[in-house]
Protein backbone atom coordinates (compact mmCIF):
# COMPACT_ATOMS: atom_id res chain seq x y z
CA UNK A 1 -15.42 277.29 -154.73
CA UNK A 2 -12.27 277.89 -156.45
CA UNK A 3 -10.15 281.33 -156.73
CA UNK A 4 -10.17 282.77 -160.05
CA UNK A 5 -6.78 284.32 -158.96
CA UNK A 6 -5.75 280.74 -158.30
CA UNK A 7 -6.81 279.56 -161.63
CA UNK A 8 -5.29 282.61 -163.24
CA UNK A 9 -1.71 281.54 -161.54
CA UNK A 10 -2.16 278.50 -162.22
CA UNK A 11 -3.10 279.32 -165.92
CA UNK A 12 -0.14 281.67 -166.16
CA UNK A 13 2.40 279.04 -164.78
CA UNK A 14 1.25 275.90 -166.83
CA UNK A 15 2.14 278.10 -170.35
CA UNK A 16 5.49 279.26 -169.07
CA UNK A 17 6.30 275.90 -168.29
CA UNK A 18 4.47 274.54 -171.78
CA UNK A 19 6.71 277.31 -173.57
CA UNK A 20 9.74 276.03 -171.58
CA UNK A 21 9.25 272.58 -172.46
CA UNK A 22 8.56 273.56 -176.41
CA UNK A 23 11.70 276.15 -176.13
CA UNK A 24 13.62 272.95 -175.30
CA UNK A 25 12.20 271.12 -178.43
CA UNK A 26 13.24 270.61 -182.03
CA UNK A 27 9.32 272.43 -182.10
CA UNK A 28 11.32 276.04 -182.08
CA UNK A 29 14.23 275.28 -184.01
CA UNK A 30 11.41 274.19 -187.09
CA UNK A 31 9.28 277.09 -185.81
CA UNK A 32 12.00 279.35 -186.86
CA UNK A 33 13.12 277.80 -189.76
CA UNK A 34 9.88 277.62 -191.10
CA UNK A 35 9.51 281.72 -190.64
CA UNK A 36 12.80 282.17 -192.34
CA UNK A 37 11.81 280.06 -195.02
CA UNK A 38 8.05 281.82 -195.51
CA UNK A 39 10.06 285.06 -195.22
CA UNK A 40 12.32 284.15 -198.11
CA UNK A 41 9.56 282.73 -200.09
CA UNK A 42 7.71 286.15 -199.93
CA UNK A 43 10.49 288.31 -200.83
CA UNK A 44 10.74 286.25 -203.70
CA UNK A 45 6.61 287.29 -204.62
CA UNK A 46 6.04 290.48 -206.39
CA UNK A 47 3.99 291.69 -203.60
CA UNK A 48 3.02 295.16 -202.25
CA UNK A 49 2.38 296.15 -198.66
CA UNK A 50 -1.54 297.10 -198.08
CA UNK A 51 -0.10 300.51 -197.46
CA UNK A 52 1.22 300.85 -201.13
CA UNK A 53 -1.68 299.42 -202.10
CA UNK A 54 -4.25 301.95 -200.84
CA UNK A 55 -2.48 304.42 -202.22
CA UNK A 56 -2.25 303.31 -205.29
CA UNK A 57 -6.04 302.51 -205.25
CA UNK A 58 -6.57 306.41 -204.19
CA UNK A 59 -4.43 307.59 -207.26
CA UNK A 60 -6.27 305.62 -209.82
CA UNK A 61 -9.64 306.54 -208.25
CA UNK A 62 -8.50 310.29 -208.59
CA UNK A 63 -7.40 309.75 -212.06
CA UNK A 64 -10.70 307.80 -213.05
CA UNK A 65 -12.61 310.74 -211.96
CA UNK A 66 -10.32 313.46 -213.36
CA UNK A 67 -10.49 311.19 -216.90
CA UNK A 68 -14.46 311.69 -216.41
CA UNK A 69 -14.02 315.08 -216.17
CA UNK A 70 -12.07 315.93 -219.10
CA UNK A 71 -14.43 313.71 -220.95
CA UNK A 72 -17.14 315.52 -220.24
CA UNK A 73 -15.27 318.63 -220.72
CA UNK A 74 -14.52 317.22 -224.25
CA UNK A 75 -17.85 316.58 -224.92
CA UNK A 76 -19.19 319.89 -224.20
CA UNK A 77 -16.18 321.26 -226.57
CA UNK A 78 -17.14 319.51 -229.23
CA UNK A 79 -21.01 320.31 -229.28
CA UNK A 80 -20.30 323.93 -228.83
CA UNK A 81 -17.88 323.24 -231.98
CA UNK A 82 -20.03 321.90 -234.89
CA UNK A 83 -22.21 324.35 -236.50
């Protein structure tokens, strides 16, 4: 029966020396001129981080339900109102 430390090394070794051998490549000069294209592609998109986004989805909410209120406030104002 085999080691699972064994295969573990052995697992562990064969990817350092498949990143080594792709390091070595024209693979990681396209790798990173793909990102750096992607990245300039992006910053060219009107785009919001999921952050900004959420918190612009908590104002509106708030606003919706303020909007509802004075609605309804309205509406009681103007029953009151008419004779």
């Amino acid at each position: 029966m085999l080691d699972p430390k064994f295969l573990e090394g052995l697992s562990t070794q064969l990817s350092a020396q498949i990143s080594g051998a792709l390091a070595a490549t024209p693979a990681a000069d396209i790798e990173k001129n793909l990102r750096a294209m992607l990245t300039a592609a992006f910053a060219r998109l009107d785009l919001v981080t999921r952050e900004d986004f959420e918190v612009q989805k908590e104002l509106l909410a708030r606003a919706r339900a303020r909007l509802a209120t004075l609605e309804s406030r309205l509406a009681d104002l103007e029953a009151h109102r008419k004779p």
